[in-house]
N, C-alpha and C. Protein backbone atom coordinates (compact mmCIF):
# COMPACT_ATOMS: atom_id res chain seq x y z
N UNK A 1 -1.45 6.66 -8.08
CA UNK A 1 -1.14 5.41 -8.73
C UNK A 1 0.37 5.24 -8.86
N UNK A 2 1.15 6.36 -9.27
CA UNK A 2 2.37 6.33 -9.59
C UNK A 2 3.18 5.68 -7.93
N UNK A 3 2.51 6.55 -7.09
CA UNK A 3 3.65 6.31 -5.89
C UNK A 3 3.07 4.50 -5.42
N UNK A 4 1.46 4.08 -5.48
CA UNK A 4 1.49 2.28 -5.31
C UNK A 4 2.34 1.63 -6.16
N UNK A 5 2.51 2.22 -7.58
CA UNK A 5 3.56 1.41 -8.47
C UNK A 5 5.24 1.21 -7.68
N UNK A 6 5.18 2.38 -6.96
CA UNK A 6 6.94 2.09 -6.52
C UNK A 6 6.96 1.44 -4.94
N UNK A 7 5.65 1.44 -4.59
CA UNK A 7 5.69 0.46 -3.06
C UNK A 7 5.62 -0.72 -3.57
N UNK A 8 4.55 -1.06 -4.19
CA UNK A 8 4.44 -2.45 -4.74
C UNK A 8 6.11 -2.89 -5.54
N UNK A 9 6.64 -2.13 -6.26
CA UNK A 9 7.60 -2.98 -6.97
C UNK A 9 8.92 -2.94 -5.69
N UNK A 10 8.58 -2.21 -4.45
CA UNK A 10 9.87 -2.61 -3.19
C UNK A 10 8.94 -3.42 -2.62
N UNK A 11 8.23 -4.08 -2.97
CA UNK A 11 7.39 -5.44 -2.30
C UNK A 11 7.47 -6.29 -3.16
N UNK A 12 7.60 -6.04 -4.09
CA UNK A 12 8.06 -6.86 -5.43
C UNK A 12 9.26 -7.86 -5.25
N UNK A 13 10.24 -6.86 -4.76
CA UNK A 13 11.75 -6.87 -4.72
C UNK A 13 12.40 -8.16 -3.54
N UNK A 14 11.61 -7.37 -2.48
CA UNK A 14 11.59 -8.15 -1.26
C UNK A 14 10.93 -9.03 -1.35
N UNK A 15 9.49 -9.41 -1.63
CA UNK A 15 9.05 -10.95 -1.93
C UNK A 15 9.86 -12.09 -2.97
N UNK A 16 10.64 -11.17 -3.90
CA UNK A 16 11.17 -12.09 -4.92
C UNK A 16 12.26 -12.63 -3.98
N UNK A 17 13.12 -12.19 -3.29
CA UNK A 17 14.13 -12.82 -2.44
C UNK A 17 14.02 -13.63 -1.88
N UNK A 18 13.02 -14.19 -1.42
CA UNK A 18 12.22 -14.83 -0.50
C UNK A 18 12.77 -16.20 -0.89
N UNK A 19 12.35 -16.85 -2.02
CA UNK A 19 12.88 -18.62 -2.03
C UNK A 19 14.17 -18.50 -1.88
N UNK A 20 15.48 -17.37 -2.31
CA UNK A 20 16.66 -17.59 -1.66
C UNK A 20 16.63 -17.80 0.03
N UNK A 21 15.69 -16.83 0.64
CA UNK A 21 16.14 -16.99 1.89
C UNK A 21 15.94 -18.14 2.72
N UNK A 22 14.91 -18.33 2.31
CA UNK A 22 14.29 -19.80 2.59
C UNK A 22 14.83 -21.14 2.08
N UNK A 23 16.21 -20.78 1.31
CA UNK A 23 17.02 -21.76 0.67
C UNK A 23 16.02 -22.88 0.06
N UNK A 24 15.37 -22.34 -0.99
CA UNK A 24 14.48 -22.88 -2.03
C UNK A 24 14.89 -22.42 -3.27
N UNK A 25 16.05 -22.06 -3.35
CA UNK A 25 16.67 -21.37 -4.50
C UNK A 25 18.26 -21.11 -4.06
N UNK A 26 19.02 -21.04 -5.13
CA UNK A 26 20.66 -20.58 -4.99
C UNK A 26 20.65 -19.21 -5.39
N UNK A 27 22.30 -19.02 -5.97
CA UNK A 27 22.49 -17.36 -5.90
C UNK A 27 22.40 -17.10 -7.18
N UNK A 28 22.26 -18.40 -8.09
CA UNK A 28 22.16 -17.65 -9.43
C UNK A 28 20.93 -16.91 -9.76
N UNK A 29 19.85 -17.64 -8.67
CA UNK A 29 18.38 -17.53 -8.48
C UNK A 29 18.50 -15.48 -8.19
N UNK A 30 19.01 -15.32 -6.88
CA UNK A 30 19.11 -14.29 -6.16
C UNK A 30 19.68 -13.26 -7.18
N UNK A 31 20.83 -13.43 -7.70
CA UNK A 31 21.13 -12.38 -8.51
C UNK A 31 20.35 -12.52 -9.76
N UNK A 32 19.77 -13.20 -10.31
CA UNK A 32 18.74 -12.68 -11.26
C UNK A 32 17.36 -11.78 -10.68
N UNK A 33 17.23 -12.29 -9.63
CA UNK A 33 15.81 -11.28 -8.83
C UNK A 33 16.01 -9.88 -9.13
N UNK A 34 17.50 -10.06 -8.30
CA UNK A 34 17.98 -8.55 -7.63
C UNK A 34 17.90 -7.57 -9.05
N UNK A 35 18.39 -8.69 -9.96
CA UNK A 35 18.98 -7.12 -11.47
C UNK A 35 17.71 -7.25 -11.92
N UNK A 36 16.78 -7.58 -12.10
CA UNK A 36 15.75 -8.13 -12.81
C UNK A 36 14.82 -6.88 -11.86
N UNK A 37 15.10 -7.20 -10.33
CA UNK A 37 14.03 -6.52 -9.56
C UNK A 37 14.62 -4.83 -9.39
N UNK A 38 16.16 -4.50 -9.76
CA UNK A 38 16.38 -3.41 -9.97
C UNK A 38 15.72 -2.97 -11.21
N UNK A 39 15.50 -3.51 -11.78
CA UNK A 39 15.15 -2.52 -13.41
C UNK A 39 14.09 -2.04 -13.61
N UNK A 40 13.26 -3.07 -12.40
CA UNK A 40 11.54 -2.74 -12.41
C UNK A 40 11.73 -1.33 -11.80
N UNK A 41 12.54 -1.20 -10.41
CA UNK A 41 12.40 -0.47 -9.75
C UNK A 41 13.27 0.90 -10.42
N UNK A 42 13.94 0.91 -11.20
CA UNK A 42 14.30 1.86 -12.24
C UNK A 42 12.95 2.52 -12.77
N UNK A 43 12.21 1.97 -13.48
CA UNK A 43 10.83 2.35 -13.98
C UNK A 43 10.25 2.83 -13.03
N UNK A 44 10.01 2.06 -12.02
CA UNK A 44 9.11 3.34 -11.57
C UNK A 44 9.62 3.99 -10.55
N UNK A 45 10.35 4.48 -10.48
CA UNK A 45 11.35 5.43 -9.88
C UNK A 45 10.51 6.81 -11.34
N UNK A 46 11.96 6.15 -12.55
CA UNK A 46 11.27 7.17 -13.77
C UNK A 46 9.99 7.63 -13.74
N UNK A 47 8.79 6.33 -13.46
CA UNK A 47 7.35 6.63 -13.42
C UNK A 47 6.92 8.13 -12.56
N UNK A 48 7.89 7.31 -11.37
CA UNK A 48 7.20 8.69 -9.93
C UNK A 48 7.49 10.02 -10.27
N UNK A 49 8.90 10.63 -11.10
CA UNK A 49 9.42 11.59 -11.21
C UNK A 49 9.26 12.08 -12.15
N UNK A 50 8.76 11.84 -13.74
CA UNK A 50 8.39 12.11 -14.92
C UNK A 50 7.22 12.67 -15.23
N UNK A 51 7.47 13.26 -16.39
CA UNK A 51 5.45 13.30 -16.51
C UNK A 51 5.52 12.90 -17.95
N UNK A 52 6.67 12.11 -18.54
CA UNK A 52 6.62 11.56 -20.00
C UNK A 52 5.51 10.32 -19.53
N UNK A 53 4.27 10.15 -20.07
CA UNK A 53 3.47 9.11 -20.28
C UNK A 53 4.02 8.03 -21.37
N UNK A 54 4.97 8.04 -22.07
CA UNK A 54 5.81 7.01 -22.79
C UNK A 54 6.02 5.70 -21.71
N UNK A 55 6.77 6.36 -20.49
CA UNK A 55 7.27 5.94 -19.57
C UNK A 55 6.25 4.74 -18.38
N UNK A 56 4.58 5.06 -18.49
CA UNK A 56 4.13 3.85 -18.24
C UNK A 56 3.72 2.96 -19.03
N UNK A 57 3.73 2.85 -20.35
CA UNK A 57 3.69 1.89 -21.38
C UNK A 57 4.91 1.06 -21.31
N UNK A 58 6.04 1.45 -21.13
CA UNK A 58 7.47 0.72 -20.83
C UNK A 58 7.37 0.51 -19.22
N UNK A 59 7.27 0.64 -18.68
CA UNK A 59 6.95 0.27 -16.97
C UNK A 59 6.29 -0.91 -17.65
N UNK A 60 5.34 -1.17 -18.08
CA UNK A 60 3.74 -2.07 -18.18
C UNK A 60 4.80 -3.41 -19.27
N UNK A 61 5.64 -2.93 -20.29
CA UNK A 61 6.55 -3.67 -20.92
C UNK A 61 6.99 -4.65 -19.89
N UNK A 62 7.90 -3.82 -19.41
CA UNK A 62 8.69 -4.05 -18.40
C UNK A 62 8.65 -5.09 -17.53
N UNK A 63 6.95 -5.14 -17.16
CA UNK A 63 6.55 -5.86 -16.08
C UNK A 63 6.57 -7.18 -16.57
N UNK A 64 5.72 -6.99 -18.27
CA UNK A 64 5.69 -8.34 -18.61
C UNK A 64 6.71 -9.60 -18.82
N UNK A 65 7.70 -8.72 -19.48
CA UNK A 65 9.15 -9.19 -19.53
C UNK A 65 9.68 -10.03 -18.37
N UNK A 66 9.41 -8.95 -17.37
CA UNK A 66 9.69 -9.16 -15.80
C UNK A 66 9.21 -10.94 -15.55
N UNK A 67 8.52 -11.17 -15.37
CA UNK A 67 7.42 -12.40 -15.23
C UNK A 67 8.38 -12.96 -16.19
N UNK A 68 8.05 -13.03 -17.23
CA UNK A 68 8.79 -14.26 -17.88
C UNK A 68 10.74 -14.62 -17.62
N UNK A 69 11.02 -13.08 -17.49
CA UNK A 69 12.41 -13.50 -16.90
C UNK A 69 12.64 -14.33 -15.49
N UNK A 70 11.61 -13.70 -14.43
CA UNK A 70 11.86 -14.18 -13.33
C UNK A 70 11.43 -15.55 -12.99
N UNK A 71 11.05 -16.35 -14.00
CA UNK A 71 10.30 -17.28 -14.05
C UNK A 71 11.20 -18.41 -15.07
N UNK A 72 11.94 -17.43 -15.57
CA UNK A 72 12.98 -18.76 -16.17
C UNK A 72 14.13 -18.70 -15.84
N UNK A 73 14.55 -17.56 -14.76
CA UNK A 73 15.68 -17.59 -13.68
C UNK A 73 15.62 -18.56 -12.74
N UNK A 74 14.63 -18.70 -12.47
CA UNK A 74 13.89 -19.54 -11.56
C UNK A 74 13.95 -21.16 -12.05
N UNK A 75 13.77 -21.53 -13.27
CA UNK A 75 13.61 -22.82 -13.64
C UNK A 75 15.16 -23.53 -14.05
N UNK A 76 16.46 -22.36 -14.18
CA UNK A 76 17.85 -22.45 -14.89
C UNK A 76 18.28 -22.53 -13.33
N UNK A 77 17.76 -21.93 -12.10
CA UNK A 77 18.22 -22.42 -10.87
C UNK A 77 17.85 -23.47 -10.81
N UNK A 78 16.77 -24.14 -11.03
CA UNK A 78 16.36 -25.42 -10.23
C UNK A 78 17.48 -26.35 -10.59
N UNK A 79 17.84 -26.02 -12.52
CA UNK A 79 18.27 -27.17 -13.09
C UNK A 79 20.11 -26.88 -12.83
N UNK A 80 20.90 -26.19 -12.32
CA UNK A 80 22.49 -25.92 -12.30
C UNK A 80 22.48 -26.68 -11.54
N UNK A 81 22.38 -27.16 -10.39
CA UNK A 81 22.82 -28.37 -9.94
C UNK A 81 22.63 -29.90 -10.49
N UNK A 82 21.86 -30.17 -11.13
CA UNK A 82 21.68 -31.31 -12.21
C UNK A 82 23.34 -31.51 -13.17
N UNK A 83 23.55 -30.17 -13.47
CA UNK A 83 24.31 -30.24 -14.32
C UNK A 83 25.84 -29.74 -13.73
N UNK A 84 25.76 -30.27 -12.73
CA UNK A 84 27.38 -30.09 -11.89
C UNK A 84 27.22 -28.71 -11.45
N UNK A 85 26.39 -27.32 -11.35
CA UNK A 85 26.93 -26.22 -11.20
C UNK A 85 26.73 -26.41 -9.59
């Protein structure tokens, strides 16, 4: 389980890039993925190498957080050009 958690979150990583590349998104978009999609991948990095079980309760945090950040990175891109950026 530990090692699907760290493929999936470098599929994570790479799918989140995706509306930048496809220029469906800017860079404020992109660099929120990237730090957002590093931190996941921090966790389970920790996940794969640990045997503290603390550590998938905060992974599982993590994720949720994740979603709502990447999702209002996402909506503060749509709107910076509205507002001159």
């Amino acid at each position: 389980t530990r090692l699907q958690i760290l493929l999936y979150t470098v599929m994570l990583i790479v799918v989140s890039v995706l509306p930048f590349v496809f220029k469906m998104s800017g860079p404020f978009y992109l660099a929120g993925a990237l730090l957002l999609g590093g931190g996941f991948l921090y966790y389970a990095v920790l996940l794969m190498k640990g045997n503290d079980e603390s550590i998938a309760m905060k992974t599982f945090g993590y994720s949720i957080w994740y979603l709502m950040a990447i999702f209002t990175v996402l909506l503060i891109d749509h709107y910076l050009p509205l507002l001159g950026w």
